[in-house]
N, C-alpha and C. Protein backbone atom coordinates (compact mmCIF):
# COMPACT_ATOMS: atom_id res chain seq x y z
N UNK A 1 0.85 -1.18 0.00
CA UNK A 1 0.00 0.00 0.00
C UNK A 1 0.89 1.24 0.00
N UNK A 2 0.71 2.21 -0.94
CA UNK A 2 1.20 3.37 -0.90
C UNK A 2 0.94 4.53 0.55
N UNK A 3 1.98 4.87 0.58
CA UNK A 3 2.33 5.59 2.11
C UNK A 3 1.29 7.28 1.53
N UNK A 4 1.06 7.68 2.98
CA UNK A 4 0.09 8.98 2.55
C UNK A 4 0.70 9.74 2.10
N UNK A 5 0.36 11.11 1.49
CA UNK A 5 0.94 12.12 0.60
C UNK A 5 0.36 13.44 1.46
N UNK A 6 1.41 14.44 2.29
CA UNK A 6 0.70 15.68 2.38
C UNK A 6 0.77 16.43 1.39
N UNK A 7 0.01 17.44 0.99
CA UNK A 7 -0.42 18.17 0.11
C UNK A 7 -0.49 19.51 0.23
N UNK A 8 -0.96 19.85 1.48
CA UNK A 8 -1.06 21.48 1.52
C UNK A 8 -1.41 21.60 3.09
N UNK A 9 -0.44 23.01 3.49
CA UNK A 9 -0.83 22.85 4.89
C UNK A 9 -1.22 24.46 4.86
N UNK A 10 -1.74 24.52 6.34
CA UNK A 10 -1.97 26.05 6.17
C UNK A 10 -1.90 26.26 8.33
N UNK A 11 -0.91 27.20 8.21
CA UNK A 11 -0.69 27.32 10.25
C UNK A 11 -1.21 29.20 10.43
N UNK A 12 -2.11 28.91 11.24
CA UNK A 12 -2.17 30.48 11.68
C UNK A 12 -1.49 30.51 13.32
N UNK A 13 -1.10 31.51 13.53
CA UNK A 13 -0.13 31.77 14.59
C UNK A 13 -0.75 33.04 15.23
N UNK A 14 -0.48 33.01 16.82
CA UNK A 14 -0.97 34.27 17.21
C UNK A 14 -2.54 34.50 17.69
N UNK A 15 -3.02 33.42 17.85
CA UNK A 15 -4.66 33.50 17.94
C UNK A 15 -4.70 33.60 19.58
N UNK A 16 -6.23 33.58 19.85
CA UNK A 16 -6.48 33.70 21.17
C UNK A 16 -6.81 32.52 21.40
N UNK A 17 -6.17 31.69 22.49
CA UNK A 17 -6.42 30.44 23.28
C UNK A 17 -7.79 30.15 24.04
N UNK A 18 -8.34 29.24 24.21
CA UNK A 18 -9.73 29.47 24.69
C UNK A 18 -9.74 28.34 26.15
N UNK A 19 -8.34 28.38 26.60
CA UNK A 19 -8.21 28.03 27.66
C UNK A 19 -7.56 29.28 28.50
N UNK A 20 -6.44 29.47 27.99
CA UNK A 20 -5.54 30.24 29.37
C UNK A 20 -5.66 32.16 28.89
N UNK A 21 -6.31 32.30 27.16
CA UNK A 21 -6.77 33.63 26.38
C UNK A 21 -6.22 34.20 26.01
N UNK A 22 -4.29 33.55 25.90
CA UNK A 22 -3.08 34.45 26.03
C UNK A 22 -3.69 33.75 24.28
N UNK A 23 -2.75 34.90 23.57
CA UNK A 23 -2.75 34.83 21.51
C UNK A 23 -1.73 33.96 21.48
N UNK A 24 -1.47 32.84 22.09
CA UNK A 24 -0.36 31.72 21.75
C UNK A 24 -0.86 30.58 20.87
N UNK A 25 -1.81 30.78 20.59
CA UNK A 25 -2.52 29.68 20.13
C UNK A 25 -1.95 29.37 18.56
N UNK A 26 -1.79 28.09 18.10
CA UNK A 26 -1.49 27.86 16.81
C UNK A 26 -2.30 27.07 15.88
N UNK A 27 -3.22 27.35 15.23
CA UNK A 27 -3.94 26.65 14.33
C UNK A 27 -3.00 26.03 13.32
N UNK A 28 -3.22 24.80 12.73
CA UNK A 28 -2.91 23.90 11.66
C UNK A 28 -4.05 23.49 10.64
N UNK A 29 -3.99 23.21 9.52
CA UNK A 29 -4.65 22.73 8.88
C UNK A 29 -4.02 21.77 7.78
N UNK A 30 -4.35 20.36 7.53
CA UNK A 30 -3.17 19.66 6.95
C UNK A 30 -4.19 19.14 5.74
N UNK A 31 -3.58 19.29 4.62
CA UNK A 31 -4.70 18.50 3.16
C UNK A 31 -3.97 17.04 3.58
N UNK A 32 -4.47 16.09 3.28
CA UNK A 32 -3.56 14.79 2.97
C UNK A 32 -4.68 13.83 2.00
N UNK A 33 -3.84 13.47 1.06
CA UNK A 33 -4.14 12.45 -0.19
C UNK A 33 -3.75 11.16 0.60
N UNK A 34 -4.92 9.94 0.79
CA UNK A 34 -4.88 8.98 1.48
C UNK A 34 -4.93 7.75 0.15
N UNK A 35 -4.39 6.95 -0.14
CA UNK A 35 -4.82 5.94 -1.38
C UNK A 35 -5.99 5.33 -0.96
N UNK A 36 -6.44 5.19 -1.88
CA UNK A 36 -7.93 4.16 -1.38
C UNK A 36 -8.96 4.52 -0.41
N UNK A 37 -8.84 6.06 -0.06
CA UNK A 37 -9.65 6.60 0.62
C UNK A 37 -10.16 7.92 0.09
N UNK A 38 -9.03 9.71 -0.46
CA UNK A 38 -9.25 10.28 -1.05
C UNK A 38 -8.50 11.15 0.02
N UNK A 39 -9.04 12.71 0.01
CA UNK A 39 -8.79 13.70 0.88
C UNK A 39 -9.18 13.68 2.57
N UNK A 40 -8.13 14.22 3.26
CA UNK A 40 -8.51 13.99 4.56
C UNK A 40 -7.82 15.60 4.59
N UNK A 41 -8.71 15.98 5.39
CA UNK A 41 -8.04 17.43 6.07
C UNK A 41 -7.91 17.27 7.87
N UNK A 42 -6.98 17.62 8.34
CA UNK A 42 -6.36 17.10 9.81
C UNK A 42 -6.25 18.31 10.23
N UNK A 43 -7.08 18.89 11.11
CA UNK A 43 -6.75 20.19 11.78
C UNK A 43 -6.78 19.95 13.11
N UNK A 44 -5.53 21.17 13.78
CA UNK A 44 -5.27 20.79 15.49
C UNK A 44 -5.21 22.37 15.44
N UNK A 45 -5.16 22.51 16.80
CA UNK A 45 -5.17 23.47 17.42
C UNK A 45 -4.26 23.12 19.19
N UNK A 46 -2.91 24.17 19.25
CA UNK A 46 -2.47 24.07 20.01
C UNK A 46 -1.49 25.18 20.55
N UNK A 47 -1.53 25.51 22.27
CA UNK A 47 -1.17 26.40 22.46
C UNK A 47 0.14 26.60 23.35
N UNK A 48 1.14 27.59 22.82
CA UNK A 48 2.21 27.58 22.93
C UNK A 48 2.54 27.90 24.48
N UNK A 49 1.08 28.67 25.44
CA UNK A 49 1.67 29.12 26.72
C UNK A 49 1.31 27.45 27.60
N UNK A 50 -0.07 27.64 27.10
CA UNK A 50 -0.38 26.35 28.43
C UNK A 50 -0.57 24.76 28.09
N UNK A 51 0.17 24.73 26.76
CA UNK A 51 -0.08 23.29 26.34
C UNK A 51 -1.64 22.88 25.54
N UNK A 52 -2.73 23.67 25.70
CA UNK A 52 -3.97 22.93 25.55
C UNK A 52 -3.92 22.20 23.79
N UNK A 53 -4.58 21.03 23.50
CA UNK A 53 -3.97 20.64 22.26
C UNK A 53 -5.47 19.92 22.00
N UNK A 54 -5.98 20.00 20.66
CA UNK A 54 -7.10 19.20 19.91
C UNK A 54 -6.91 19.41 18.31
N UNK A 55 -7.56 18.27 18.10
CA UNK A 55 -6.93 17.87 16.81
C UNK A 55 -8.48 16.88 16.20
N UNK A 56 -8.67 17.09 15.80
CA UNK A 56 -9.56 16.40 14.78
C UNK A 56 -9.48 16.15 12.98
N UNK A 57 -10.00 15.18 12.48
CA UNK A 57 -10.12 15.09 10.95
C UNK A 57 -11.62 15.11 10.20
N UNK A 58 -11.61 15.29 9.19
CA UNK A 58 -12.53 15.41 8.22
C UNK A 58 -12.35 15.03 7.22
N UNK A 59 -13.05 14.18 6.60
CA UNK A 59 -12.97 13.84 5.14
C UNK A 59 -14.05 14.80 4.08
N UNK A 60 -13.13 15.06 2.59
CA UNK A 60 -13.80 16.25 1.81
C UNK A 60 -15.27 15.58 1.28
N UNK A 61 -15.80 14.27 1.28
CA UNK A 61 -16.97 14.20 0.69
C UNK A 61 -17.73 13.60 1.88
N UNK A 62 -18.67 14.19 1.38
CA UNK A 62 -19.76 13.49 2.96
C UNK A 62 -20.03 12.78 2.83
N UNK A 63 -20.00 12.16 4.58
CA UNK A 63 -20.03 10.40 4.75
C UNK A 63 -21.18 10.03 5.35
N UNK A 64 -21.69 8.67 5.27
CA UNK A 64 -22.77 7.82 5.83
C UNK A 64 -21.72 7.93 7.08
N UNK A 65 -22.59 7.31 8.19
CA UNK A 65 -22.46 6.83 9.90
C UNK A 65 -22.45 5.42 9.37
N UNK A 66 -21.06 5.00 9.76
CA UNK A 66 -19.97 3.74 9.76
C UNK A 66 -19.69 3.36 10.94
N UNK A 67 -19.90 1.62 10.26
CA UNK A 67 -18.99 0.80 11.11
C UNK A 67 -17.70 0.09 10.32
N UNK A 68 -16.25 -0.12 10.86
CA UNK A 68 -15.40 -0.34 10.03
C UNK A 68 -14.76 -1.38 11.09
N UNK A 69 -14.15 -2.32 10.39
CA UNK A 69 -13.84 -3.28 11.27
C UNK A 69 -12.53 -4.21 10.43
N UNK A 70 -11.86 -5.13 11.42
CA UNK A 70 -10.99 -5.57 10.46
C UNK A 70 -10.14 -6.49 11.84
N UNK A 71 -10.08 -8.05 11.33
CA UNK A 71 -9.20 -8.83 12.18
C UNK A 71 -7.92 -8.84 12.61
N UNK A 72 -7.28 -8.54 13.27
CA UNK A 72 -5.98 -8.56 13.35
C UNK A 72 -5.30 -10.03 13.12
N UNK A 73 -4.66 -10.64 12.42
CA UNK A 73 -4.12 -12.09 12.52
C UNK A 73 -2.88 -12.48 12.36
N UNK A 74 -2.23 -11.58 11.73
CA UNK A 74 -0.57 -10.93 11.35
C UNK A 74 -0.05 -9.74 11.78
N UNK A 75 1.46 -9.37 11.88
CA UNK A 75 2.00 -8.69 12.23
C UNK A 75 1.46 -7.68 10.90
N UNK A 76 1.48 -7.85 9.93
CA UNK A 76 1.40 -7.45 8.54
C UNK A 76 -0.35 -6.45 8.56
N UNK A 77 -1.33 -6.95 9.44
CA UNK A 77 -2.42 -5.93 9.74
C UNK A 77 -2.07 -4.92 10.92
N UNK A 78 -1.50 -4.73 11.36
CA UNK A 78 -0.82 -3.78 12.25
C UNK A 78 0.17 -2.52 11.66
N UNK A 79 -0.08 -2.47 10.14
CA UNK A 79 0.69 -1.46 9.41
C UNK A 79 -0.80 -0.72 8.55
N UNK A 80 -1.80 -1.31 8.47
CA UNK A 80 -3.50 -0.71 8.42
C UNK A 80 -3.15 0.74 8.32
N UNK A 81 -4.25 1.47 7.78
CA UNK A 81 -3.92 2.86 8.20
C UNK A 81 -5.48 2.87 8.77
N UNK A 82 -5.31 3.89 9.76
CA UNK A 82 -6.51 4.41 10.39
C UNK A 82 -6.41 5.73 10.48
N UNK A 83 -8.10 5.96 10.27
CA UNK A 83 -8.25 7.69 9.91
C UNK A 83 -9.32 7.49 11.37
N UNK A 84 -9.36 8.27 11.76
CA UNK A 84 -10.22 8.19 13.61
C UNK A 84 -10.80 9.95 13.50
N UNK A 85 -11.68 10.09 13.52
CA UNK A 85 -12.54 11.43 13.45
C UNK A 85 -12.75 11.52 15.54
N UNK A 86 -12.85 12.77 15.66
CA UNK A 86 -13.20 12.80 17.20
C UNK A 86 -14.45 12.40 17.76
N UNK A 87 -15.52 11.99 17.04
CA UNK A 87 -16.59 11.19 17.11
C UNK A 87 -16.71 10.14 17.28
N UNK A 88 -15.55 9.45 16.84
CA UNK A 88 -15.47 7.89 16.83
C UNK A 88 -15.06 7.19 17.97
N UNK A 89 -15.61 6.11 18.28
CA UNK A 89 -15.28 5.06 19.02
C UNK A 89 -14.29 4.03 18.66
N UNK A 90 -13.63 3.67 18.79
CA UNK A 90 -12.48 2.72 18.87
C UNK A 90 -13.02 1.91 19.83
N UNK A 91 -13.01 0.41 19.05
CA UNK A 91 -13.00 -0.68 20.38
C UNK A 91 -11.94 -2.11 19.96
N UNK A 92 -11.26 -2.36 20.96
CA UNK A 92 -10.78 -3.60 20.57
C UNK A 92 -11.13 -4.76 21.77
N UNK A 93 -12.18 -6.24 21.31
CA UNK A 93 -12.67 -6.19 22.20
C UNK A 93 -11.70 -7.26 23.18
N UNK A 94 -12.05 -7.54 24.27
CA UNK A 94 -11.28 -7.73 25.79
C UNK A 94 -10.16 -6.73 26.10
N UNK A 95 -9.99 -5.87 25.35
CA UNK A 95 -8.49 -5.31 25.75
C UNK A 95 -9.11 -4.03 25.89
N UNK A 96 -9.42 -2.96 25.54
CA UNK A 96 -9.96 -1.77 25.60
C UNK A 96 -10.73 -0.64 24.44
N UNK A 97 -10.93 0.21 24.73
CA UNK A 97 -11.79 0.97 24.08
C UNK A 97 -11.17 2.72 23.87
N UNK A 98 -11.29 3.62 22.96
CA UNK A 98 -10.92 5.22 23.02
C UNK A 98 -12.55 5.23 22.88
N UNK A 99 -13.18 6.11 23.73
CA UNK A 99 -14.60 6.93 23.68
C UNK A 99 -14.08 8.20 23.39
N UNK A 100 -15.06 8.61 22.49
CA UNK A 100 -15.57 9.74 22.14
C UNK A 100 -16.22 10.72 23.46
N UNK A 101 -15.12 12.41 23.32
CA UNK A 101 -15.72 12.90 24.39
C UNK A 101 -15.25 14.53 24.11
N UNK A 102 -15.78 15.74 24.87
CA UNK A 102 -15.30 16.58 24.74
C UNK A 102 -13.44 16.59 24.48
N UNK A 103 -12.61 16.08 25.54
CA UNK A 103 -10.91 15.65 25.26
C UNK A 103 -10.78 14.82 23.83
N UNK A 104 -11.68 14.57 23.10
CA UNK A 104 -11.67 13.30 22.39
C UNK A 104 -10.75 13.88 21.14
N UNK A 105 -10.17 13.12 20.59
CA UNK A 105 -8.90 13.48 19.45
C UNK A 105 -9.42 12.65 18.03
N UNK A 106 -9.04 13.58 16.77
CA UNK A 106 -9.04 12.88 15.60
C UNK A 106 -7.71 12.63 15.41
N UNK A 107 -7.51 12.00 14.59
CA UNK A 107 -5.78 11.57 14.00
C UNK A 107 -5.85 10.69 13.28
N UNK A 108 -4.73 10.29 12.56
CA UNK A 108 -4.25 9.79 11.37
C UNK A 108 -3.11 8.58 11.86
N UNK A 109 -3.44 7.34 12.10
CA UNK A 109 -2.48 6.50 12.01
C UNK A 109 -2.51 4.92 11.54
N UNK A 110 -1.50 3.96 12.40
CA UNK A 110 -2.16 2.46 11.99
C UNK A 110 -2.54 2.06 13.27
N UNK A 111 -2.98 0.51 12.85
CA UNK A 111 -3.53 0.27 13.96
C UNK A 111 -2.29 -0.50 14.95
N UNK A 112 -0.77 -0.22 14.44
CA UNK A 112 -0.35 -0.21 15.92
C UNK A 112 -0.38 0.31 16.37
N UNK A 113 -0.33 1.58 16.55
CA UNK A 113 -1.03 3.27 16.79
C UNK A 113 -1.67 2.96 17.65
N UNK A 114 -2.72 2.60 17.39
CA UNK A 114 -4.02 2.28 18.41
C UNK A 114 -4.06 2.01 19.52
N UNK A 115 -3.27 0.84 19.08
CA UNK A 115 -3.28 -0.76 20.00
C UNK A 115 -1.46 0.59 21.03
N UNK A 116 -0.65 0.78 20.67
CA UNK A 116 0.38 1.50 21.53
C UNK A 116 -0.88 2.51 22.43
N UNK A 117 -1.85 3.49 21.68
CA UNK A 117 -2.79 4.33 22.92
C UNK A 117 -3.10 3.48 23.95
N UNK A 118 -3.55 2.59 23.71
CA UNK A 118 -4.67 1.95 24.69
C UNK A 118 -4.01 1.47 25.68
N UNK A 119 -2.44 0.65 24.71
CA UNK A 119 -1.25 -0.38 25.77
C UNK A 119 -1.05 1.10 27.25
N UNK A 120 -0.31 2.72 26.22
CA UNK A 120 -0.36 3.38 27.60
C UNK A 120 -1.29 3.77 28.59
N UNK A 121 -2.34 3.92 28.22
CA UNK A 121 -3.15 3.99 29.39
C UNK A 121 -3.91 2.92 29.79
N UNK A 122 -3.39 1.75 29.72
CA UNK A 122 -3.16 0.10 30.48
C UNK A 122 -1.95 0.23 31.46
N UNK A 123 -1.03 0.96 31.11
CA UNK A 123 0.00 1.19 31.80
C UNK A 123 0.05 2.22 32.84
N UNK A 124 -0.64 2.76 32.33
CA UNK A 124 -1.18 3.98 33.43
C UNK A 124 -2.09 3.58 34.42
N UNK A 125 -2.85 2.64 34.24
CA UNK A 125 -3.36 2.15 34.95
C UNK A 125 -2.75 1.30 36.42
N UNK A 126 -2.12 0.58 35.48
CA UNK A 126 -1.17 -0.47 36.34
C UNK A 126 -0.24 0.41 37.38
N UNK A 127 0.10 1.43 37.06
CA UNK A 127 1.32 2.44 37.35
C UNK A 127 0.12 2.81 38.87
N UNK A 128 -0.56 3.31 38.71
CA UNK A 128 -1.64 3.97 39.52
C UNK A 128 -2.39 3.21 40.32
N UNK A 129 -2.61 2.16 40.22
CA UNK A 129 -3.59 1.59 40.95
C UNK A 129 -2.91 1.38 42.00
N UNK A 130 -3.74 1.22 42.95
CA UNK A 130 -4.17 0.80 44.54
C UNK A 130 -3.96 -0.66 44.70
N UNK A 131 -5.24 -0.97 44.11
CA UNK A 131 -4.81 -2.55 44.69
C UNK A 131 -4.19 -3.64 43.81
N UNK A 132 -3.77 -4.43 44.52
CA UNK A 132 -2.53 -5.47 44.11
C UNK A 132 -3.59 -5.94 42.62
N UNK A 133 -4.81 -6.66 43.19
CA UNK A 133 -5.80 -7.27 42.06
C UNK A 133 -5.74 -6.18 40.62
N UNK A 134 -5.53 -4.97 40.82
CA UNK A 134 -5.77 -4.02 39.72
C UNK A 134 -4.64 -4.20 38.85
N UNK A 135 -3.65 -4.31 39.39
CA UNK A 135 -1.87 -3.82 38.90
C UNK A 135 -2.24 -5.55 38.35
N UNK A 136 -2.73 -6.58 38.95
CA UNK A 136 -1.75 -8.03 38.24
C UNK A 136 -3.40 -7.92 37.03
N UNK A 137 -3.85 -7.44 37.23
CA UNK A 137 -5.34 -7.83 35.80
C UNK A 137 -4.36 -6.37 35.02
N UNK A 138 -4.09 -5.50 35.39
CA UNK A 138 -3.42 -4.41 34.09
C UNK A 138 -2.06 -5.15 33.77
N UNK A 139 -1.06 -6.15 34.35
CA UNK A 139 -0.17 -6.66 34.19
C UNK A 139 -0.35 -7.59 32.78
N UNK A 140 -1.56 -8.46 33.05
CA UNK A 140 -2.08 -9.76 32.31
C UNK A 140 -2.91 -8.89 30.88
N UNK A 141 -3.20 -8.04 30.82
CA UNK A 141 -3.45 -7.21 29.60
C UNK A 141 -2.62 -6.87 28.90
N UNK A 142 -1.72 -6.39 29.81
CA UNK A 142 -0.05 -5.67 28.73
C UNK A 142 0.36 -7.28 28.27
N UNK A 143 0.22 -8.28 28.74
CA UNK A 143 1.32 -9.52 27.92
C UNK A 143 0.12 -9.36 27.32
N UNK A 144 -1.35 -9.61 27.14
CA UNK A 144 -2.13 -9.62 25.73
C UNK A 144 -2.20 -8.78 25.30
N UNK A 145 -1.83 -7.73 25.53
CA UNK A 145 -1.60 -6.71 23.76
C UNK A 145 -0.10 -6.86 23.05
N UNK A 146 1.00 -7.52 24.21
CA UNK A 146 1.98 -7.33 23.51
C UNK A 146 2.31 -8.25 22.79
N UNK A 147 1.18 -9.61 22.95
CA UNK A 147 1.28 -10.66 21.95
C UNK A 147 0.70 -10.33 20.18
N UNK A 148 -0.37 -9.25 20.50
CA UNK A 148 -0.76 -9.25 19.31
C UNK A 148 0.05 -8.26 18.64
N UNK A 149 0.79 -7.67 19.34
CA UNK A 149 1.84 -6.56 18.39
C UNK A 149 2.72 -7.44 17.59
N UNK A 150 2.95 -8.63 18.48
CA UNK A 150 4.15 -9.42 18.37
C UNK A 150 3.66 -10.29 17.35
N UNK A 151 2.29 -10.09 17.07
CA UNK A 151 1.79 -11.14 16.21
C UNK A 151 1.73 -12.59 16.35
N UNK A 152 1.40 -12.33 17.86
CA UNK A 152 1.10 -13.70 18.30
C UNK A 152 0.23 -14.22 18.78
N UNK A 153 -0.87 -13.09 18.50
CA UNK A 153 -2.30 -13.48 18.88
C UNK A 153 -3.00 -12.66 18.33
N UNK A 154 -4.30 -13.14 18.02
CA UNK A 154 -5.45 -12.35 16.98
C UNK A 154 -6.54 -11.64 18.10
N UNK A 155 -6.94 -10.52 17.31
CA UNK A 155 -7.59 -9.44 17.91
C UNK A 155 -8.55 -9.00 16.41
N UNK A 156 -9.36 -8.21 17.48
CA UNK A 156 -10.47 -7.62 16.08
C UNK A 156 -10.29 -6.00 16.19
N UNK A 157 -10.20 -4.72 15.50
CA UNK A 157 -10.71 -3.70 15.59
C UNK A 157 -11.75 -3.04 15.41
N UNK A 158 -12.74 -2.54 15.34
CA UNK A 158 -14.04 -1.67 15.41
C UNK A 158 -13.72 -0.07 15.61
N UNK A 159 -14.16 -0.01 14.87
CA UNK A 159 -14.22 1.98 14.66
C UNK A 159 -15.84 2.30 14.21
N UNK A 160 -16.55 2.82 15.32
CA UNK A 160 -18.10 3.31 15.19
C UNK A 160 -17.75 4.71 15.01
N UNK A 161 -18.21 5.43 14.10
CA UNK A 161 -18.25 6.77 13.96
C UNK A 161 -19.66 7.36 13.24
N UNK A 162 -20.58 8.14 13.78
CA UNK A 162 -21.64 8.57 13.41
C UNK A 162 -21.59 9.89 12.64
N UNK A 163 -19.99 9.84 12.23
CA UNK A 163 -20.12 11.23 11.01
C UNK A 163 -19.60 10.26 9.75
N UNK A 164 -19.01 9.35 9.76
CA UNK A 164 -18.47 8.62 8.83
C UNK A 164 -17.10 9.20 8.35
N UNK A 165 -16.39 9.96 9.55
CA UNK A 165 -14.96 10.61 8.74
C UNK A 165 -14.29 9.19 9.11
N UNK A 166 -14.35 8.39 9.78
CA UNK A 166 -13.24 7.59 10.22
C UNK A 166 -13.37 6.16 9.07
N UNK A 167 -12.03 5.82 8.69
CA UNK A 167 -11.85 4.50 8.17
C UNK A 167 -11.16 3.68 8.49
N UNK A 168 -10.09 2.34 8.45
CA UNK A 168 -9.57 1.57 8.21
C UNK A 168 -9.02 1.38 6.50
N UNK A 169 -8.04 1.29 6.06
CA UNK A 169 -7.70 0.88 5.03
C UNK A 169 -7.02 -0.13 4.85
N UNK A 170 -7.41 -1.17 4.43
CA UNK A 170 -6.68 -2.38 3.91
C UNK A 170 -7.82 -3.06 3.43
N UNK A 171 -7.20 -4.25 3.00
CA UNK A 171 -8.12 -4.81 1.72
C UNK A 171 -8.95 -5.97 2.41
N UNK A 172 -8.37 -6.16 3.99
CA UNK A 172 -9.13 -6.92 4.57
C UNK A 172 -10.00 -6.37 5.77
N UNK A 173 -9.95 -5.54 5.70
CA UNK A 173 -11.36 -4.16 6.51
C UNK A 173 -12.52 -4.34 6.02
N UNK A 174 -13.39 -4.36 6.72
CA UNK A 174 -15.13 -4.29 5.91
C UNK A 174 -15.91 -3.19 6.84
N UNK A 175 -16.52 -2.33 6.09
CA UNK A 175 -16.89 -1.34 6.23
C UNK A 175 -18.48 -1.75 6.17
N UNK A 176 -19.42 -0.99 7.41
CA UNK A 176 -21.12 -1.21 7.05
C UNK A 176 -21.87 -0.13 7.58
N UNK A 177 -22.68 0.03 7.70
CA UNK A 177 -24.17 0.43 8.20
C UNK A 177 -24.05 0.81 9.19
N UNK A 178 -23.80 2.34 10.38
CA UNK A 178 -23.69 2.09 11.89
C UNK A 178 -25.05 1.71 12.43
């Protein structure tokens, strides 16, 4: 599969932040040519005094409300590309989930991508918890995600999105009806 193509970017600088109000704020706007998908525009917004950062995507033709899905069974589906709109749900099931929420992020990656979000805040978990039972069930999760990185165990992905910006690309993804 051909690797993505950026195309045109556009940064405004100097804006007003709508957290801390200081003009640090930096808008982005990114064109990107996706194969087998079309135009994706990736815009973030992030600010230079207090950190605040959001980022969402859009695709240029309007979409049906999707479900996109796709088995993991090889190391070789873990190079997938995923387009994730801030609407979307991510689920991978026994291991975890990204919900959709005001903090909620769009972005552009694969689905080791994913599967690395979820592993850190499994880890964060483990790191944090209280009780012993919490840390050895977040322990016994990190060896099952790091089998399927390792490609040593099969997993499914799911991406629900009710704007339809989000996809999966590969030839073994199936896309339906949310």
């Amino acid at each position: 599969m051909a690797e993505k193509k950026e195309t045109k970017e556009t940064i405004l600088t100097g804006q007003p932040c709508p957290m801390c109000r200081k003009k640090t704020l930096v808008l982005t706007e990114r064109e990107i040519e996706v194969p087998y998908f079309g135009k994706v525009f990736v815009f973030s917004m992030t600010c230079e005094n207090c950190k605040y950062h959001k980022a969402d995507v859009e695709i240029e033709r309007k979409q049906k409300p999707c479900k996109c899905s796709l088995e993991i069974t090889n190391k070789k589906d873990l190079n997938a590309r995923i387009i994730k709109s801030s609407e979307a749900t991510v689920k991978i099931p026994y291991i975890g989930s990204i919900e959709p929420g005001p903090a909620s992020q769009g972005f552009v990656t694969n689905v080791e991508g994913i599967i690395n979000r979820i592993k850190k805040q499994v880890e964060n978990l483990r790191d944090n918890a209280e009780e012993q039972t919490d840390r050895k069930k977040a322990k016994n999760l990190l060896k099952k995600i790091n089998k399927i990185l390792w490609g040593q165990e099969k997993a499914k992905i799911i991406i629900e999105d009710p704007t339809g910006n989000s996809a999966i690309i590969s030839e073994k993804a199936k896309r339906s009806k949310l």
